[in-house]
Structures are given as C-alpha cells and as structure tokens.
N, C-alpha and C. Protein backbone atom coordinates (compact mmCIF):
# COMPACT_ATOMS: atom_id res chain seq x y z
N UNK A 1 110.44 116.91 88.08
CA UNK A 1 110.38 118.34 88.28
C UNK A 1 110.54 118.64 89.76
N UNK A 2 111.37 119.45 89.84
CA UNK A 2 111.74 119.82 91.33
C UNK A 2 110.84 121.31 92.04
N UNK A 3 110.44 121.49 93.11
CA UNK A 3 109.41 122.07 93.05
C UNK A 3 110.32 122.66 94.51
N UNK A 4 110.07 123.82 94.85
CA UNK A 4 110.35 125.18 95.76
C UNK A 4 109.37 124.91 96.90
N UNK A 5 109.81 124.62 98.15
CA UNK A 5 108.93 124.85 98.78
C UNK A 5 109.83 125.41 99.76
N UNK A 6 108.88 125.41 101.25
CA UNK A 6 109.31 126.13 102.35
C UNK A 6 110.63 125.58 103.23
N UNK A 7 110.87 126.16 103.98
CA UNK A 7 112.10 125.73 104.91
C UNK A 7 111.90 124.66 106.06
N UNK A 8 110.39 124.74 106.36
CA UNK A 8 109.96 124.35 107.14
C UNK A 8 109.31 122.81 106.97
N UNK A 9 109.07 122.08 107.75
CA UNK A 9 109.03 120.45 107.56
C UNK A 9 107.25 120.65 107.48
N UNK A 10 106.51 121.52 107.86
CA UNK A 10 105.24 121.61 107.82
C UNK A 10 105.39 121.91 106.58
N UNK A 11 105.52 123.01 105.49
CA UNK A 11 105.63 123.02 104.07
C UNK A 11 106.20 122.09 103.54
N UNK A 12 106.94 121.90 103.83
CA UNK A 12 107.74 120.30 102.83
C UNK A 12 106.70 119.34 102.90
N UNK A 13 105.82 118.36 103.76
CA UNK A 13 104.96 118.40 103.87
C UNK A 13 103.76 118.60 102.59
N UNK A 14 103.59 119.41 102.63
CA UNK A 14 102.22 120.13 101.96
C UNK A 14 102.38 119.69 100.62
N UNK A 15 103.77 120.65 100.11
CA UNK A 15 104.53 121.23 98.56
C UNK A 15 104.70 119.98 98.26
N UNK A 16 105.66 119.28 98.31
CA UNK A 16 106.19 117.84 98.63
C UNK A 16 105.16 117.04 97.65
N UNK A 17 104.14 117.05 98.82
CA UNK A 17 103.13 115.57 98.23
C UNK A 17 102.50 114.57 99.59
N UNK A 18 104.11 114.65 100.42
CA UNK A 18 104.19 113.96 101.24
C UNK A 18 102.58 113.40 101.90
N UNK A 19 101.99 114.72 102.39
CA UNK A 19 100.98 114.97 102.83
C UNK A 19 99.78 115.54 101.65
N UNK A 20 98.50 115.26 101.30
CA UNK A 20 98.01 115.93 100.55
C UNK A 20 97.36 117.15 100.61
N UNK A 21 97.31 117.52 102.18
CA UNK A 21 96.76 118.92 102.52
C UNK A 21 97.45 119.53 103.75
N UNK A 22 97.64 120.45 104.43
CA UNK A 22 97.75 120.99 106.01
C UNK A 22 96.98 120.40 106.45
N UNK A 23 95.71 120.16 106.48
CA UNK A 23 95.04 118.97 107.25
C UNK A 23 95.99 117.96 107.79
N UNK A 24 96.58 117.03 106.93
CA UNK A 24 97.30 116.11 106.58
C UNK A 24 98.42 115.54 107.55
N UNK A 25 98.73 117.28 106.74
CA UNK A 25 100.46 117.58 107.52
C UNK A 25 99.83 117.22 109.02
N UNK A 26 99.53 118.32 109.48
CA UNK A 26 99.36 118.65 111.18
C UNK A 26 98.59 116.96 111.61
N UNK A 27 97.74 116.16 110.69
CA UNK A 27 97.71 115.18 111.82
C UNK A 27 98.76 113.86 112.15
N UNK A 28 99.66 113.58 110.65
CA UNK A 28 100.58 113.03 110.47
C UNK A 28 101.79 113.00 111.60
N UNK A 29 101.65 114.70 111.60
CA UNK A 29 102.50 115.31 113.03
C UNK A 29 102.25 115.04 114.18
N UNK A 30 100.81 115.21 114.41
CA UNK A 30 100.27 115.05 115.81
C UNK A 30 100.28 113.52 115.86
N UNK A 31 99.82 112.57 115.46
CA UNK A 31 99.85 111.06 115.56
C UNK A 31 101.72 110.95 115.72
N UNK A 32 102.55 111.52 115.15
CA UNK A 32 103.72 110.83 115.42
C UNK A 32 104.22 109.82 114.46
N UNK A 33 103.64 109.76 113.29
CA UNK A 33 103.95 109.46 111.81
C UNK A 33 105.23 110.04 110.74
N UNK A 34 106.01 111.42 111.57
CA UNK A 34 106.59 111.46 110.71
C UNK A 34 108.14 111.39 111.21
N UNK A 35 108.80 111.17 110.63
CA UNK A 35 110.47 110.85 110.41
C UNK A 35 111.15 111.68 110.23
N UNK A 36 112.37 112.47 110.69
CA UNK A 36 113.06 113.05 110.02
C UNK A 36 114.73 112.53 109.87
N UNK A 37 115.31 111.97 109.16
CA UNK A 37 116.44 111.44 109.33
C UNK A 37 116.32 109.61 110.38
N UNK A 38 115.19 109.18 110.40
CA UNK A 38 114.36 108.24 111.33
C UNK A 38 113.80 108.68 112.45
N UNK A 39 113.92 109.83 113.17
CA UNK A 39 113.77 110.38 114.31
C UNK A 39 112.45 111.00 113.97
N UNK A 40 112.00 110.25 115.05
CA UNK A 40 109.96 111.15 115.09
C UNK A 40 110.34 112.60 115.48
N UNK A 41 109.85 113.10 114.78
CA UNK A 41 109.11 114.86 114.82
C UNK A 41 107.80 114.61 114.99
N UNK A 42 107.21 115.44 115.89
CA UNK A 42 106.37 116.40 115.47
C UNK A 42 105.84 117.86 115.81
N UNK A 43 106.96 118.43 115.25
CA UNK A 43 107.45 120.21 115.58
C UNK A 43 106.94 120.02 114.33
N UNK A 44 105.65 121.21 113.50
CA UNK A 44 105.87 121.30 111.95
C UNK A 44 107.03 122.75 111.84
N UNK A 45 107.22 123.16 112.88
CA UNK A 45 109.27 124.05 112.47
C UNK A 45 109.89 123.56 112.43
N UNK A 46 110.07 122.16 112.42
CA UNK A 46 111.36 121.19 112.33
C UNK A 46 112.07 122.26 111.20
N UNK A 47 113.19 122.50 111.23
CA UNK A 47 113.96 122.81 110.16
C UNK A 47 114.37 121.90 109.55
N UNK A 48 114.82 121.87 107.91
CA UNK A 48 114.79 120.65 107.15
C UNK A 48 116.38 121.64 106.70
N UNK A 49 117.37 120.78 106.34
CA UNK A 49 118.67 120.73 105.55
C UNK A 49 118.82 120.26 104.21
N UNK A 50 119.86 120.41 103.49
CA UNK A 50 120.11 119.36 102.22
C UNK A 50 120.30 117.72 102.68
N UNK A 51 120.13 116.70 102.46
CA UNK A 51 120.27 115.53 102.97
C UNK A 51 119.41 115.21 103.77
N UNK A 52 118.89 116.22 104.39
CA UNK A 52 117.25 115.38 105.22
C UNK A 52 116.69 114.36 104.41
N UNK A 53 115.86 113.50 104.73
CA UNK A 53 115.23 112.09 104.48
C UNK A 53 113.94 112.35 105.77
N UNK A 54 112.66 112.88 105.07
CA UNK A 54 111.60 112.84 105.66
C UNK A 54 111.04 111.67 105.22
N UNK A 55 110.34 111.24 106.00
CA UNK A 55 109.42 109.92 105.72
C UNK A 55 108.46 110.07 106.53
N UNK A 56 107.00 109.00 106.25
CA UNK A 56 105.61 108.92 106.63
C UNK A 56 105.76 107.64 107.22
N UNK A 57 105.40 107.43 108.30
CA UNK A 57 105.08 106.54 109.23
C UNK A 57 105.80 104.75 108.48
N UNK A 58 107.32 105.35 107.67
CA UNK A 58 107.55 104.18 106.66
C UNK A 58 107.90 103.57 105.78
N UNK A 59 106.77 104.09 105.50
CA UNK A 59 105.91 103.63 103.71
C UNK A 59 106.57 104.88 102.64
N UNK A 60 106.39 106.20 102.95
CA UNK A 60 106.67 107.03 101.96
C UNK A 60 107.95 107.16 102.57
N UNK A 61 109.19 108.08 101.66
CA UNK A 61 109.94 109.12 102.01
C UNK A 61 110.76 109.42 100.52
N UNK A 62 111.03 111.28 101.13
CA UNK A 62 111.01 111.82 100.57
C UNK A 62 112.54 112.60 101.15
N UNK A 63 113.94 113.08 99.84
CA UNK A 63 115.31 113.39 100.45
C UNK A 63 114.89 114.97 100.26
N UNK A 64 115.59 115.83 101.19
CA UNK A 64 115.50 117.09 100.84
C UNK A 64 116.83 117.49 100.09
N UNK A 65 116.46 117.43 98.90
CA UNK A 65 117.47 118.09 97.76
C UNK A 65 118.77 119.19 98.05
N UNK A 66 118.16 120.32 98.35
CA UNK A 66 118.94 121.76 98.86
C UNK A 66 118.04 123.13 99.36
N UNK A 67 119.06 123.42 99.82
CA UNK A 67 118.18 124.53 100.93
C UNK A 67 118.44 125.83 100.28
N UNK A 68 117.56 126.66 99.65
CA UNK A 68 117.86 128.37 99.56
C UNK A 68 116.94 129.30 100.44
N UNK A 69 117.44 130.88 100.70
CA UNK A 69 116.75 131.44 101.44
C UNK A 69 115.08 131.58 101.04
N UNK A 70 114.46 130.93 99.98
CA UNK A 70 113.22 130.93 100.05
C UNK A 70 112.78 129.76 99.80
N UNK A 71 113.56 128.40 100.66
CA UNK A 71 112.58 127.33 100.63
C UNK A 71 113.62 126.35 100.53
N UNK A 72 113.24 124.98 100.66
CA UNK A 72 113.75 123.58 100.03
C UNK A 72 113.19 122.98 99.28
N UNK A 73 114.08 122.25 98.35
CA UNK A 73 113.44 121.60 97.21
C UNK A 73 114.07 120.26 97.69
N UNK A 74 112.31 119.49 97.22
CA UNK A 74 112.49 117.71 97.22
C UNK A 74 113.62 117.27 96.36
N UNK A 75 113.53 116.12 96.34
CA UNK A 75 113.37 115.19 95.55
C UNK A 75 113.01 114.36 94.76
N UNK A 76 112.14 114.68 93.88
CA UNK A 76 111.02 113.96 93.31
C UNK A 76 111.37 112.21 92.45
C-alpha cells in the first residue's frame, strides 16, 4: 500500500516508517544518519523527487515513488 505523504524529507521520514516519530526524524537528521541519493542531509526541507533513494544510516532505505502537489509517495 502506497501511502501520501509530504514533499518534504522531514515528512517522508515520519509517513514513510523510515523514522517512527518527528522525534526520530529530527535526531536521525541531527546525528547525520540520513542519505539522500547517498549524500548526508540533514536539512528536514531537503526536497525529495521521483527516484530519490532515502536511507538510514545504511541499514534501511526507502525509493521515492512520485511526486504530486500534495506530497510523495514511498515505496513500500
């Protein structure tokens, strides 16, 4: 099931799974755990595209499916 989330790499994040809370998100970010395309972020405005490939310090990742004006959807 493909699930709607935000545009933003802090919501993708959240919606996702990636992370299990905003807690999560923001420390994942702040430590320097997360990936975008392999490249450390930690802007949670990273803007995310179709073909993004977020990942966790690794271990997880997650493709960003497609982009509409109210959000991106994973990959599940």
């Amino acid at each position: 099931m493909e699930a709607l989330v935000r545009d933003s790499l802090f919501g993708f994040l959240q919606e996702s799974g990636l992370a299990g809370s905003g807690g999560e998100a923001a420390a994942l970010l702040m430590e320097g755990l997360v990936r975008v395309n392999h490249r450390q972020v930690r802007s949670p405005r990273t803007p995310l595209r179709a073909g993004d490939v977020v990942s966790i310090a690794g271990t997880r990742s997650m493709a960003v499916f497609g982009v509409s004006p109210g959000g991106v959807r994973p990959v599940l």
